[in-house]
N, C-alpha and C. Protein backbone atom coordinates (compact mmCIF):
# COMPACT_ATOMS: atom_id res chain seq x y z
N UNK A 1 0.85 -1.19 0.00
CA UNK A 1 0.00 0.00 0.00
C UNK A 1 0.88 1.23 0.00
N UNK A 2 0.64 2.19 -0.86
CA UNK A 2 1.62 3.37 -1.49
C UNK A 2 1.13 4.39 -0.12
N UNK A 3 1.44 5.06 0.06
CA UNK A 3 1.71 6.26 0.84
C UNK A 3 1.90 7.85 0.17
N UNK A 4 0.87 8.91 0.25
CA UNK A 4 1.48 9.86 -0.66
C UNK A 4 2.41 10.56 -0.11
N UNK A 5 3.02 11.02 -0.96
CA UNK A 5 3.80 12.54 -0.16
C UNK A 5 3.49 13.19 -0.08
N UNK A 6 3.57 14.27 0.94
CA UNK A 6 2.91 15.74 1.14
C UNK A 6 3.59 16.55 0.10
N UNK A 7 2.84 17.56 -0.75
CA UNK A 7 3.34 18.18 -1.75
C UNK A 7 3.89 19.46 -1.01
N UNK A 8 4.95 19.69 -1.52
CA UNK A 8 5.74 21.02 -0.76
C UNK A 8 5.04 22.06 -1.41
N UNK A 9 5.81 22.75 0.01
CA UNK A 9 4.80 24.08 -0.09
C UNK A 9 5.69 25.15 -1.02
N UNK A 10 4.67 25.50 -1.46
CA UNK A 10 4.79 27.00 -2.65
C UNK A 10 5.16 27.84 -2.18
N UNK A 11 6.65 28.38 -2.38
CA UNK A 11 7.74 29.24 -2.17
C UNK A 11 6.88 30.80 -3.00
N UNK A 12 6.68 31.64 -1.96
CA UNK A 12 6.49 33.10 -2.55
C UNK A 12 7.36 33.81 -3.41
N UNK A 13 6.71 33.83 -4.74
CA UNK A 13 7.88 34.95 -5.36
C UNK A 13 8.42 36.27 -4.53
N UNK A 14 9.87 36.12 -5.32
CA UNK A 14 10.10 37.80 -4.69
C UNK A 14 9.72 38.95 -4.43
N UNK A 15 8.42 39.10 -5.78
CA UNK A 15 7.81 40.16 -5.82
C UNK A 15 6.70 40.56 -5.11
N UNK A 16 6.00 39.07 -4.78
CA UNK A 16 5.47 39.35 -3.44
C UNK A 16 5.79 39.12 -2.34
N UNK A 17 6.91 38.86 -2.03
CA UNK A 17 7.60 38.95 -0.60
C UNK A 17 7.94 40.45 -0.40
N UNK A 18 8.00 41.14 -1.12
CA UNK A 18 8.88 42.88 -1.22
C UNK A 18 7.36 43.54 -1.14
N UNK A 19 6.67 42.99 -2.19
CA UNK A 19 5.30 44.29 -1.77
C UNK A 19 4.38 43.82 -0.28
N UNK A 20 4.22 43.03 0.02
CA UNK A 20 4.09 42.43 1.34
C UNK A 20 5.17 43.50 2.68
N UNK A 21 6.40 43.28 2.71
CA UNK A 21 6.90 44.18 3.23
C UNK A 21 6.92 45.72 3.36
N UNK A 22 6.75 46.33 2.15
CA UNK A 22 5.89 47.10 1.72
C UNK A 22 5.07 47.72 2.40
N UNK A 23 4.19 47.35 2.24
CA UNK A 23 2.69 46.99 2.94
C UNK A 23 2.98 47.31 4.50
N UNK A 24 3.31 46.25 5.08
CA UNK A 24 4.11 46.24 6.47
C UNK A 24 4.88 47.66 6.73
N UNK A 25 5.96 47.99 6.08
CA UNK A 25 6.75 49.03 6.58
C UNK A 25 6.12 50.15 6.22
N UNK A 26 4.80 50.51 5.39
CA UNK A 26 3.72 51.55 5.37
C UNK A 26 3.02 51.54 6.44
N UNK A 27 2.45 50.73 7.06
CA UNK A 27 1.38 50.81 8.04
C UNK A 27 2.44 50.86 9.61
N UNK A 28 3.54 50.55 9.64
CA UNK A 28 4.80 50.67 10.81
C UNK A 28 4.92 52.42 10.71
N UNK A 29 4.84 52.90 9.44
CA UNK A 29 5.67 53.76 9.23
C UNK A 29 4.10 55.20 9.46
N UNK A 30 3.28 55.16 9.26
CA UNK A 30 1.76 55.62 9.64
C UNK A 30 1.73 55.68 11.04
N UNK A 31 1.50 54.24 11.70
CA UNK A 31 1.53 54.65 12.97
C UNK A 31 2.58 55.10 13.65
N UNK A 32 3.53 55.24 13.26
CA UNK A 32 4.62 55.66 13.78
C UNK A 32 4.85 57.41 13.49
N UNK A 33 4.07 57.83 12.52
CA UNK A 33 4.17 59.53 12.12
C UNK A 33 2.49 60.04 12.96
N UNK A 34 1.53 59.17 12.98
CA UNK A 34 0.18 59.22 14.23
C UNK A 34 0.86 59.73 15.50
N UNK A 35 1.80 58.37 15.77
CA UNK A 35 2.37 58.77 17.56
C UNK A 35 3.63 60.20 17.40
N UNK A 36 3.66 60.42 16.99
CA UNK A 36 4.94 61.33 17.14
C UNK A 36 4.10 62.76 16.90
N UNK A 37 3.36 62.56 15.83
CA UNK A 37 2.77 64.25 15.35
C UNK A 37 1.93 64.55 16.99
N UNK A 38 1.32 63.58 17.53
CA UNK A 38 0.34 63.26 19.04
C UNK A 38 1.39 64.12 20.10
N UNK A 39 2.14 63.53 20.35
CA UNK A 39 3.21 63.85 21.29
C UNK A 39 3.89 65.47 20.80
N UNK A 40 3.92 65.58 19.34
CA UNK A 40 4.38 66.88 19.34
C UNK A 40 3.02 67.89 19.87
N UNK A 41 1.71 67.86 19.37
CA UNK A 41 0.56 68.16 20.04
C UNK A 41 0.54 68.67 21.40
N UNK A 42 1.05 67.36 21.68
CA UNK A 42 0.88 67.61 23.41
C UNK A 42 1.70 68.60 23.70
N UNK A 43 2.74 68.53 23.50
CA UNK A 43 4.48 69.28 23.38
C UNK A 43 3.96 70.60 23.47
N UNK A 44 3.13 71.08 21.79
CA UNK A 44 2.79 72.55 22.10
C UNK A 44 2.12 73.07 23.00
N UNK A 45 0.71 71.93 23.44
CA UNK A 45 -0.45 72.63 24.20
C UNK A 45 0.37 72.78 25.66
N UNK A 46 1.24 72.03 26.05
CA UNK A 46 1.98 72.21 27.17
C UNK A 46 2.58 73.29 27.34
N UNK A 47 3.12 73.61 26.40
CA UNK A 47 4.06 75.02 26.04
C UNK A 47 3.06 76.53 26.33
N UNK A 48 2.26 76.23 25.20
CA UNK A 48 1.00 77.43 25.27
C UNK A 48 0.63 77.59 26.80
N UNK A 49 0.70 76.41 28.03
CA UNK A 49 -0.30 76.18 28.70
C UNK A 49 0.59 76.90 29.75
N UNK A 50 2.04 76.87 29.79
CA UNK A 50 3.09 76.99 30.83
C UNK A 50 2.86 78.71 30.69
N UNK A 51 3.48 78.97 29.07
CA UNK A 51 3.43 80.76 28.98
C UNK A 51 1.73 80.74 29.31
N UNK A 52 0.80 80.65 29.40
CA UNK A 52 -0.75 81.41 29.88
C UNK A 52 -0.31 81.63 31.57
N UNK A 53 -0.17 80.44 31.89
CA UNK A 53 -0.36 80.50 33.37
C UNK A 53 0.75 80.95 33.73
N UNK A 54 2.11 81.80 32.98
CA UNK A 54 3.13 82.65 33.76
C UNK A 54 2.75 83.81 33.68
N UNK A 55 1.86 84.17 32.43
CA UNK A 55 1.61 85.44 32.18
C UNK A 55 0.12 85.91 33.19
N UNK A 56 -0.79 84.85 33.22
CA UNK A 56 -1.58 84.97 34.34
C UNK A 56 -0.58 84.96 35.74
N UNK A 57 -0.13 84.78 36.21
CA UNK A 57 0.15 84.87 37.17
C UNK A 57 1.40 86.21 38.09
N UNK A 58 1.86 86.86 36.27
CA UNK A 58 2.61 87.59 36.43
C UNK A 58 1.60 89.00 36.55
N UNK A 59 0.36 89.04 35.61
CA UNK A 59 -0.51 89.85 35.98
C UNK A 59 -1.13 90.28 37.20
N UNK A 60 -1.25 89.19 37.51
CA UNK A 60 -2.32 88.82 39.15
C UNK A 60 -1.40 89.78 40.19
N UNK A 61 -0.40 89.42 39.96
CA UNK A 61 0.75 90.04 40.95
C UNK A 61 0.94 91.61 41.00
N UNK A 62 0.97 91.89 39.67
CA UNK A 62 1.04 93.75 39.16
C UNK A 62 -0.48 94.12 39.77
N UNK A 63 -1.25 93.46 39.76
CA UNK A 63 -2.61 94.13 39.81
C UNK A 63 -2.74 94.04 41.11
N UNK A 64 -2.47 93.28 42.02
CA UNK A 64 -2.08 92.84 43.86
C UNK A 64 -1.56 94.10 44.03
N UNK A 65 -0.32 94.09 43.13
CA UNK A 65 0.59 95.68 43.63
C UNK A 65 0.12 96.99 43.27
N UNK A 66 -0.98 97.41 42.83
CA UNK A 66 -1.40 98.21 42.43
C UNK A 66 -2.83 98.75 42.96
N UNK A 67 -3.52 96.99 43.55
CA UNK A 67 -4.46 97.53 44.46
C UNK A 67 -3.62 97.95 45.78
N UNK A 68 -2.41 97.25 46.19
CA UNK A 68 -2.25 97.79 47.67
C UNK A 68 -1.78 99.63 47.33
N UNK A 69 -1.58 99.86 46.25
CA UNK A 69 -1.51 101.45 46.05
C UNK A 69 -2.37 101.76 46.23
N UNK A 70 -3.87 101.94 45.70
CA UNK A 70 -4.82 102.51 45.67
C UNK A 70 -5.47 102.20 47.05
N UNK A 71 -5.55 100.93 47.75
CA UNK A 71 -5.50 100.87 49.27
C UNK A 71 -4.75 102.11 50.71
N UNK A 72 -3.91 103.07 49.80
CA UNK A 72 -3.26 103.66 51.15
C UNK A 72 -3.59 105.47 49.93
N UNK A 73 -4.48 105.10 49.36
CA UNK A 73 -4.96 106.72 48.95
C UNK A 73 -6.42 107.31 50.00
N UNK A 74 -5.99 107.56 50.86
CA UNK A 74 -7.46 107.97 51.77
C UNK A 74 -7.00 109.40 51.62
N UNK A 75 -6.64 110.47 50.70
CA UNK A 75 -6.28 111.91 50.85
C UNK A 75 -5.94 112.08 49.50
N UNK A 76 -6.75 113.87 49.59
CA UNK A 76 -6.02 114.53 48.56
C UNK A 76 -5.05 114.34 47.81
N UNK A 77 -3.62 114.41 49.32
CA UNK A 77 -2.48 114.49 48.37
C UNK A 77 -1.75 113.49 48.12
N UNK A 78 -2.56 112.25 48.57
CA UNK A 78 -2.04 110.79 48.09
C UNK A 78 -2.50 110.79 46.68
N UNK A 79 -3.54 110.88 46.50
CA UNK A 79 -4.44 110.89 45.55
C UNK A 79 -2.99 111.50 44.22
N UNK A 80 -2.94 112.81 44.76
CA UNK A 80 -2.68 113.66 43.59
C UNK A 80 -0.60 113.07 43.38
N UNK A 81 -0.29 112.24 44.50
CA UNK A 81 0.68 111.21 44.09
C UNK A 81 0.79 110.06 43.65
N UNK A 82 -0.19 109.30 43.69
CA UNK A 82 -0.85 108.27 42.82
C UNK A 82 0.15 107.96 41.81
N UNK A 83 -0.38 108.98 40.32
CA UNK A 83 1.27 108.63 39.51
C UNK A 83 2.06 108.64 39.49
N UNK A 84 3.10 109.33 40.54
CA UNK A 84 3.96 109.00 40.18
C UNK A 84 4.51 107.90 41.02
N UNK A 85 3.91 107.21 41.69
CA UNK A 85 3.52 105.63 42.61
C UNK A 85 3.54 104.38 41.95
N UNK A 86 2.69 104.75 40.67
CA UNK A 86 2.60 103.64 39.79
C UNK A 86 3.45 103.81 38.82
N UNK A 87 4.03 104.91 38.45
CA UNK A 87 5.38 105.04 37.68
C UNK A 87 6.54 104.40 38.04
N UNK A 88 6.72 104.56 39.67
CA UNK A 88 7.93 104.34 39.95
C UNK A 88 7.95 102.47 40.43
N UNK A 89 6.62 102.14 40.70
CA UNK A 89 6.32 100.62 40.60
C UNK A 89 6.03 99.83 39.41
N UNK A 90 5.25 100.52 38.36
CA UNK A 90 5.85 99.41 37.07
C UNK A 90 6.33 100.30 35.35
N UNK A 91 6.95 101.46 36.19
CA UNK A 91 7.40 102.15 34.91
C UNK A 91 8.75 101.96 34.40
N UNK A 92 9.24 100.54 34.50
CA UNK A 92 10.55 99.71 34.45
C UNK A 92 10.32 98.56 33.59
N UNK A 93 9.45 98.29 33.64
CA UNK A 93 8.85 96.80 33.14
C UNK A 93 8.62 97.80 31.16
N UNK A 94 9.35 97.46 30.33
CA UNK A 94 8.61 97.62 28.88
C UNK A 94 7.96 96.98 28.34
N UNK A 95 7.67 95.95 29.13
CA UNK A 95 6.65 94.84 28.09
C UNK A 95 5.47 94.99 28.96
N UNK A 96 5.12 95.77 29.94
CA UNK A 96 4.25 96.09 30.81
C UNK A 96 3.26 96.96 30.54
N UNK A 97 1.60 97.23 30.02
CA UNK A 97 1.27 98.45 29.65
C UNK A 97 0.02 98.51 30.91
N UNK A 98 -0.12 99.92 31.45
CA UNK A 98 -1.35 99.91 32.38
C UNK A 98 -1.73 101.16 32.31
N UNK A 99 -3.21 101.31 32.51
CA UNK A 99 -4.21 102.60 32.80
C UNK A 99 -4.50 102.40 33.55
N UNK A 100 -4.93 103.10 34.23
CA UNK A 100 -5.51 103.53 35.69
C UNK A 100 -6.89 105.24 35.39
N UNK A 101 -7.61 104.46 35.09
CA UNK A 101 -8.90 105.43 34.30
C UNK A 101 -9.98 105.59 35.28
N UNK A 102 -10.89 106.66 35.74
CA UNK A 102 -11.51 106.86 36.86
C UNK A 102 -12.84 106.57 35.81
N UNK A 103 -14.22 106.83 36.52
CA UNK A 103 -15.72 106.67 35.91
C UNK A 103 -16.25 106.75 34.91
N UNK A 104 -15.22 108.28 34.44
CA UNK A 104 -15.97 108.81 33.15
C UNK A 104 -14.93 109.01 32.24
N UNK A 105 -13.87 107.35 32.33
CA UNK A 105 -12.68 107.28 31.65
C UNK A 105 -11.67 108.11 31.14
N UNK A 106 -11.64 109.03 32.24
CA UNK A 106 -10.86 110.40 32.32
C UNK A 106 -9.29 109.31 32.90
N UNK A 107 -8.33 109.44 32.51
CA UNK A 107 -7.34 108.36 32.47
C UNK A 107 -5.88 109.29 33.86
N UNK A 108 -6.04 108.56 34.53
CA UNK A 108 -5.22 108.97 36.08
C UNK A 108 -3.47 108.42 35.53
N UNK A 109 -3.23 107.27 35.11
CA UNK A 109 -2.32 106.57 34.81
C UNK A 109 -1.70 106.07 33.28
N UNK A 110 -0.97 106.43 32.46
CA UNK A 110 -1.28 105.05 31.56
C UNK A 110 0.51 105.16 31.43
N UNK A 111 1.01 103.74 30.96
CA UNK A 111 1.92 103.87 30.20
C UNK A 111 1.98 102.54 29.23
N UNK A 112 2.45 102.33 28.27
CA UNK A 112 2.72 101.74 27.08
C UNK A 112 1.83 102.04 26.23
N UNK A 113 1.45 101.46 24.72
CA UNK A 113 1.05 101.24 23.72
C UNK A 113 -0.44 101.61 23.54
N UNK A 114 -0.87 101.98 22.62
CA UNK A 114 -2.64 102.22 23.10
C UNK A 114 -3.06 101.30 22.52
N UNK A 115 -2.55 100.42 21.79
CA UNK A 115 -2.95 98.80 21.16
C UNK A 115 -3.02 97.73 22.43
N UNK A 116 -1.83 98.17 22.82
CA UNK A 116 -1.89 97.16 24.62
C UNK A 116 -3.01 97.15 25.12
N UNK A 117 -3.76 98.27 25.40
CA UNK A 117 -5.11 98.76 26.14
C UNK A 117 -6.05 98.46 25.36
N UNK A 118 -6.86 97.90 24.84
CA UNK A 118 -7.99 98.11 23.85
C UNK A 118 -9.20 98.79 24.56
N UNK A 119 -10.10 98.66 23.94
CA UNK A 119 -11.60 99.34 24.30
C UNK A 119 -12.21 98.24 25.44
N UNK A 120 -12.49 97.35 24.47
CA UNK A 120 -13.01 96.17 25.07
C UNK A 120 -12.29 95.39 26.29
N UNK A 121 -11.28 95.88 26.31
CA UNK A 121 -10.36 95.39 27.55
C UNK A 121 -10.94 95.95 28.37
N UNK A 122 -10.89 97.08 28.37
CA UNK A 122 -11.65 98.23 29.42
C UNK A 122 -12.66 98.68 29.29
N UNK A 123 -13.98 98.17 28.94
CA UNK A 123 -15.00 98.13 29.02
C UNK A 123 -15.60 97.14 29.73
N UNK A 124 -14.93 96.42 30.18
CA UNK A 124 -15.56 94.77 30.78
C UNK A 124 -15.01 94.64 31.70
N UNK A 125 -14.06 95.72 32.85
CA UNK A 125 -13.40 95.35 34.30
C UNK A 125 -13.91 93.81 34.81
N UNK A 126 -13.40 93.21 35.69
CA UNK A 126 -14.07 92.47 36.80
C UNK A 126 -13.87 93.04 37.93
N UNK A 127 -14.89 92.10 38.85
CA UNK A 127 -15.28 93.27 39.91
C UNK A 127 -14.55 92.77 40.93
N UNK A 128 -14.08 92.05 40.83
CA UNK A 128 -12.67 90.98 42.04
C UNK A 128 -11.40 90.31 41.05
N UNK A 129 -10.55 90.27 42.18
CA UNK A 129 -9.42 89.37 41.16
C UNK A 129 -9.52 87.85 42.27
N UNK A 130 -9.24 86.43 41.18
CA UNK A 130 -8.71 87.28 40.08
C UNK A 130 -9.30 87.13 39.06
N UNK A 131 -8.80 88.29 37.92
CA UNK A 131 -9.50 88.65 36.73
C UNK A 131 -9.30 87.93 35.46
N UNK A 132 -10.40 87.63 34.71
CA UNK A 132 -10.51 86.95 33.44
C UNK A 132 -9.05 87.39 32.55
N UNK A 133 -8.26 86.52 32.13
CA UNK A 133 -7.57 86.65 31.16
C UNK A 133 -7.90 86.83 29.77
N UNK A 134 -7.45 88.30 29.04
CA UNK A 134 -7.66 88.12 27.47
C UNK A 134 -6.53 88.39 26.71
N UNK A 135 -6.53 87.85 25.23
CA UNK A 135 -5.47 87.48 24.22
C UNK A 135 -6.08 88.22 23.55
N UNK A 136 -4.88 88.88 22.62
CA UNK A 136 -5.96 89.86 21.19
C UNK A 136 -4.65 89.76 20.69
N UNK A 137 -4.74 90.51 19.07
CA UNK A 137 -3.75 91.01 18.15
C UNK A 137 -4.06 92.03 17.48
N UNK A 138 -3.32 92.50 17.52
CA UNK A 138 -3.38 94.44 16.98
C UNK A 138 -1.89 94.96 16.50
N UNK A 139 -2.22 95.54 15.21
CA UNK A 139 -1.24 96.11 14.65
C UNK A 139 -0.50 94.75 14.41
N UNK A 140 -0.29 93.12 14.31
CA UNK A 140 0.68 92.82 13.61
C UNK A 140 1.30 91.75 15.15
N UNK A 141 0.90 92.48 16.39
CA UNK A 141 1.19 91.91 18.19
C UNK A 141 0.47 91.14 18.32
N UNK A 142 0.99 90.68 19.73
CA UNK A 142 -0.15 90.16 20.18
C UNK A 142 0.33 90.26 21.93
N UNK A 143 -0.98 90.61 22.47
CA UNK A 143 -1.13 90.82 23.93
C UNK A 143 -1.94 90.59 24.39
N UNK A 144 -1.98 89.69 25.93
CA UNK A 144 -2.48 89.24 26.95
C UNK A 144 -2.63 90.06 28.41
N UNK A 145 -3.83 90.33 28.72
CA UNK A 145 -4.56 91.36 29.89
C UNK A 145 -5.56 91.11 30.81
N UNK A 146 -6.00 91.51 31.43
CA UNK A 146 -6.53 92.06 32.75
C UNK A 146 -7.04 93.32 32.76
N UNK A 147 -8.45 92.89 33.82
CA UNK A 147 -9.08 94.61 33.51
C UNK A 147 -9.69 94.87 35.02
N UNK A 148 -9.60 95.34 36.05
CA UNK A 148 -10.26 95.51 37.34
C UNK A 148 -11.02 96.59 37.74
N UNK A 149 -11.65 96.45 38.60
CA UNK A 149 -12.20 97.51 39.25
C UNK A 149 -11.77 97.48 40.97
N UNK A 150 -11.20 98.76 40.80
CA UNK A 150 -10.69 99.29 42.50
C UNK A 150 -11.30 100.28 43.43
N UNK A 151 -11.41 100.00 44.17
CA UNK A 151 -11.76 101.20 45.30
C UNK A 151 -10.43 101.55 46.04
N UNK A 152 -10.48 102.94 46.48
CA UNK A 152 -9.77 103.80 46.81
C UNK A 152 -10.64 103.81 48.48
N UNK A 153 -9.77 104.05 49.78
CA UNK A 153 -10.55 104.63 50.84
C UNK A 153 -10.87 105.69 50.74
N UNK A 154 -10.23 106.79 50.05
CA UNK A 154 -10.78 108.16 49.74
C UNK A 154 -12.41 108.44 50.06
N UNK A 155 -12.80 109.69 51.20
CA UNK A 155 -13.88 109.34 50.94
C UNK A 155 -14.87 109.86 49.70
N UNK A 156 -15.94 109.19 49.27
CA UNK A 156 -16.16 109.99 48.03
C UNK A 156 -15.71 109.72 46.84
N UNK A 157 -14.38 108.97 46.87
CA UNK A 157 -14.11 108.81 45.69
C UNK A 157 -14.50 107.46 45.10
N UNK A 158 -15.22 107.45 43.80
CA UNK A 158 -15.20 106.94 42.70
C UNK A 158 -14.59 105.42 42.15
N UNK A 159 -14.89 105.00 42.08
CA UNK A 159 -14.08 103.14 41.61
C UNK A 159 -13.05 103.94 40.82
N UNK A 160 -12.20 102.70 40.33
CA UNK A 160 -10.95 103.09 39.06
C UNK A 160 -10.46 101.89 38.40
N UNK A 161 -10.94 101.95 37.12
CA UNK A 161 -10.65 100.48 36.45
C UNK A 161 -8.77 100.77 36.24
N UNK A 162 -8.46 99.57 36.80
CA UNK A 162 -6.82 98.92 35.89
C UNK A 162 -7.22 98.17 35.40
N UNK A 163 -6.21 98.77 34.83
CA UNK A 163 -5.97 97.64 33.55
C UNK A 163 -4.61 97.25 33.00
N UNK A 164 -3.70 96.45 32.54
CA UNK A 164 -2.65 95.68 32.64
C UNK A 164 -2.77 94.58 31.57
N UNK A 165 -1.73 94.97 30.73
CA UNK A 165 -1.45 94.30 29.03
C UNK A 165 0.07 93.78 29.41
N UNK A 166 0.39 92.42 28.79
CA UNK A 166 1.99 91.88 28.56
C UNK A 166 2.17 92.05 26.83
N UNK A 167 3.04 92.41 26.59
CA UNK A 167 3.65 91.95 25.58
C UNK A 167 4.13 90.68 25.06
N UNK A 168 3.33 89.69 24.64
CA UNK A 168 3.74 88.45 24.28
C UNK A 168 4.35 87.98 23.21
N UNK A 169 4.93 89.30 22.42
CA UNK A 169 5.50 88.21 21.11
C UNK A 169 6.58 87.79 20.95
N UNK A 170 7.24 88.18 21.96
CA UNK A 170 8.08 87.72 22.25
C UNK A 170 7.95 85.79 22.72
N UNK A 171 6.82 85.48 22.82
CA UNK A 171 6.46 83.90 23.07
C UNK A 171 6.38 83.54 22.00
N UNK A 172 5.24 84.47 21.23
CA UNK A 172 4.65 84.14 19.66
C UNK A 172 5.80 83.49 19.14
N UNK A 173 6.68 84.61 19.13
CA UNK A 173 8.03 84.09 18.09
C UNK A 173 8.58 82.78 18.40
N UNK A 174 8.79 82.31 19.85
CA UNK A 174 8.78 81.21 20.30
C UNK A 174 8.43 80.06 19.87
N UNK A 175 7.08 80.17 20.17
CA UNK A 175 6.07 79.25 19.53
C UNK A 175 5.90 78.70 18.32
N UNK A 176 6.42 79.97 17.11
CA UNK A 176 6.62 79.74 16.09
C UNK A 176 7.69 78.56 15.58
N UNK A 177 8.57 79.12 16.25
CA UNK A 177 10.14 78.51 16.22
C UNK A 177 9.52 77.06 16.74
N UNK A 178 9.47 76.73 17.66
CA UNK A 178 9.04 75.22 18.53
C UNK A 178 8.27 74.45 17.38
N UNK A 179 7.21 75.36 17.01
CA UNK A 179 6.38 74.64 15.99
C UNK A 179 7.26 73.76 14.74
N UNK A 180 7.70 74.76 14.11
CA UNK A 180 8.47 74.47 12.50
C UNK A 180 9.73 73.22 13.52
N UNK A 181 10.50 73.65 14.60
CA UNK A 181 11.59 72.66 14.52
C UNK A 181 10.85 70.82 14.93
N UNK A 182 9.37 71.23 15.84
CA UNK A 182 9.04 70.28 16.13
C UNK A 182 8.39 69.57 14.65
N UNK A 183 7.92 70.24 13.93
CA UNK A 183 7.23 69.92 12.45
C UNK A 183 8.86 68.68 12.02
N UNK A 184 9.60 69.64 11.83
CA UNK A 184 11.06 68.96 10.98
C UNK A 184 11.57 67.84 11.63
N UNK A 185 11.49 67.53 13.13
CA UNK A 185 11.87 66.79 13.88
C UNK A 185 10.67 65.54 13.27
N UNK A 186 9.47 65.99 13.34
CA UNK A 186 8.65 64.67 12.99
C UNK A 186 8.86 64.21 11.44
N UNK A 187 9.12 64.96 10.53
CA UNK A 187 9.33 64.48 9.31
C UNK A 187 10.43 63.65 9.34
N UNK A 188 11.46 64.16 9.65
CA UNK A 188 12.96 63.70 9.37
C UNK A 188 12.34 62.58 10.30
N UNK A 189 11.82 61.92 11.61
CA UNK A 189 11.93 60.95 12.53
C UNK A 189 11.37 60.16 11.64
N UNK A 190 10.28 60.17 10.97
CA UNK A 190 8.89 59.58 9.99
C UNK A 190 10.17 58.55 8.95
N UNK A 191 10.57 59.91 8.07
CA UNK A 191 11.46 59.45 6.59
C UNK A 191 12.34 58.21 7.42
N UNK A 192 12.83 58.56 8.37
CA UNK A 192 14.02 57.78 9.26
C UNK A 192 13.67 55.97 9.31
N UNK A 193 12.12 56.29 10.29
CA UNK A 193 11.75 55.03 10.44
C UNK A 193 11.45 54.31 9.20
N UNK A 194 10.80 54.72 8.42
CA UNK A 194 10.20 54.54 7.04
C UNK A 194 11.34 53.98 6.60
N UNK A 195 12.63 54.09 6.48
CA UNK A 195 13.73 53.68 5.72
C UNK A 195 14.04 52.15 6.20
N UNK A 196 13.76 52.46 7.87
CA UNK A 196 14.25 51.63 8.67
C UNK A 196 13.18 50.48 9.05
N UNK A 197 11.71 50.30 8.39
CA UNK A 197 11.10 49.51 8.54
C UNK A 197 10.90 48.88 7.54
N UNK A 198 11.15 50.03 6.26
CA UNK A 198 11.38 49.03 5.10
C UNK A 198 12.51 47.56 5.13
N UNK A 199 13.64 48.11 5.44
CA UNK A 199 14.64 47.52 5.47
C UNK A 199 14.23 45.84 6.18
N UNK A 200 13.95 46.67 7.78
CA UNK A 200 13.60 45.62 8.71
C UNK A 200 12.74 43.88 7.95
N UNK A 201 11.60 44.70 7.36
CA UNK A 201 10.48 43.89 6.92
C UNK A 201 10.84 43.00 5.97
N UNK A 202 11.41 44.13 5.11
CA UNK A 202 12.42 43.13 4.36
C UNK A 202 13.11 41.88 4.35
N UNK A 203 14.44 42.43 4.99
CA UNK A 203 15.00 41.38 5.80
C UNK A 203 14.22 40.25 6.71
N UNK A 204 13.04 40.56 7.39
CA UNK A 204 12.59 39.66 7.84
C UNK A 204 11.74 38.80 7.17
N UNK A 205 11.22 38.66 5.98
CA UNK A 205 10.35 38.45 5.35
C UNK A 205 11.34 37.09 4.37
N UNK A 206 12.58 37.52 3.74
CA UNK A 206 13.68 36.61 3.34
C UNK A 206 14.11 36.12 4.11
N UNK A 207 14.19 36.76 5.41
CA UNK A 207 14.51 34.81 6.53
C UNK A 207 13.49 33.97 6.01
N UNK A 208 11.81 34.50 6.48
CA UNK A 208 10.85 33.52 7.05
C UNK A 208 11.15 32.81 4.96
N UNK A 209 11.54 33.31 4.38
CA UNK A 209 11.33 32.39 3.17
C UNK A 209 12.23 31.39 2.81
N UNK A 210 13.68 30.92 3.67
CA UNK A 210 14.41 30.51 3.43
C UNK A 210 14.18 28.88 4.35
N UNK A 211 12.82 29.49 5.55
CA UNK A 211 12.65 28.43 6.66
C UNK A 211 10.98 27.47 5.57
């Protein structure tokens, strides 16, 4: 009684052993430009998230120092020293812009930019700190602010909105920069692996055909 032989198995051409790999080092090479573009993502919103909350917090502080000014005006001639109080407390800072505007926006204080200040900045005080943070761009900038409302012990006297702008483009430019090198970092990493999974798949694909 004959016995058959098992018929051997059918050796893959080359050409589909290579597009097979292919295949493989495309979908290696996808998820591998998914996880990296993710992580650069994160990278920025982290970044954005660090400069908000320095610039909030660098505000909070000017506006602290500016109510305890307006806290020790109970007189005339405090009053009528006022500016040069807040001059000599943030008239150092250039990336710093503030008004100090009484009821009928008759303006007690200002120094920097009148783009720093907008309308709408100072139309919308809050009535405690701390105060809503806003971002705008004007003229080509871009600046981040604060808008309050203060009382004075004076008697008689009147609320007084501050208000307090940073100069941020100095981040912008930052940001910019981070962006494009993190962009180039993911391409060049992408092309890298891509070379390197081709290869891999390759190579592994002509073992399994030799077994």
């Amino acid at each position: 009684m004959s016995q058959d032989n098992p018929a051997p198995a059918a050796v893959p051409p080359a050409a589909a052993l290579s597009a097979a790999a292919d295949r493989l080092a495309a979908l290696l090479t996808v998820a591998c430009a998914l996880l990296l573009s993710l992580l650069a993502a994160v990278g920025v919103l982290a970044l954005q998230l660090h400069f908000e909350s320095r610039d909030r917090e660098q505000l909070h502080d000017h506006l602290r120092a500016a109510r305890a000014l307006l806290a020790s005006v109970d007189n005339a001639g405090e009053l009528a020293a006022l500016p040069a109080r807040l001059q000599a407390s943030f008239g150092d800072e250039p990336e710093l812009a503030v008004r100090v505007q009484g009821a009928l926006d008759q303006t007690l204080y200002e120094q920097g930019e009148p783009a720093a200040l907008p309308a709408r900045l100072l139309a919308h005080p809050s009535a405690a700190q701390p105060a809503p943070l806003m971002t705008w761009r004007q003229d080509g900038r871009a600046w981040r602010g604060s808008a309050v409302v203060m009382r004075m012990p004076m008697p008689g006297a009147a609320p007084l909105t501050v208000a307090m702008s940073l100069d941020i483009q100095p981040h912008e430019g930052f940001m910019r920069s981070f962006r494009w090198a993190l962009m180039g970092y993911v391409l060049l990493t992408t092309l890298a692996f891509a070379l390197l999974a081709r290869w891999a798949t390759r190579r592994a694909l002509m073992r399994a055909e030799h077994y």
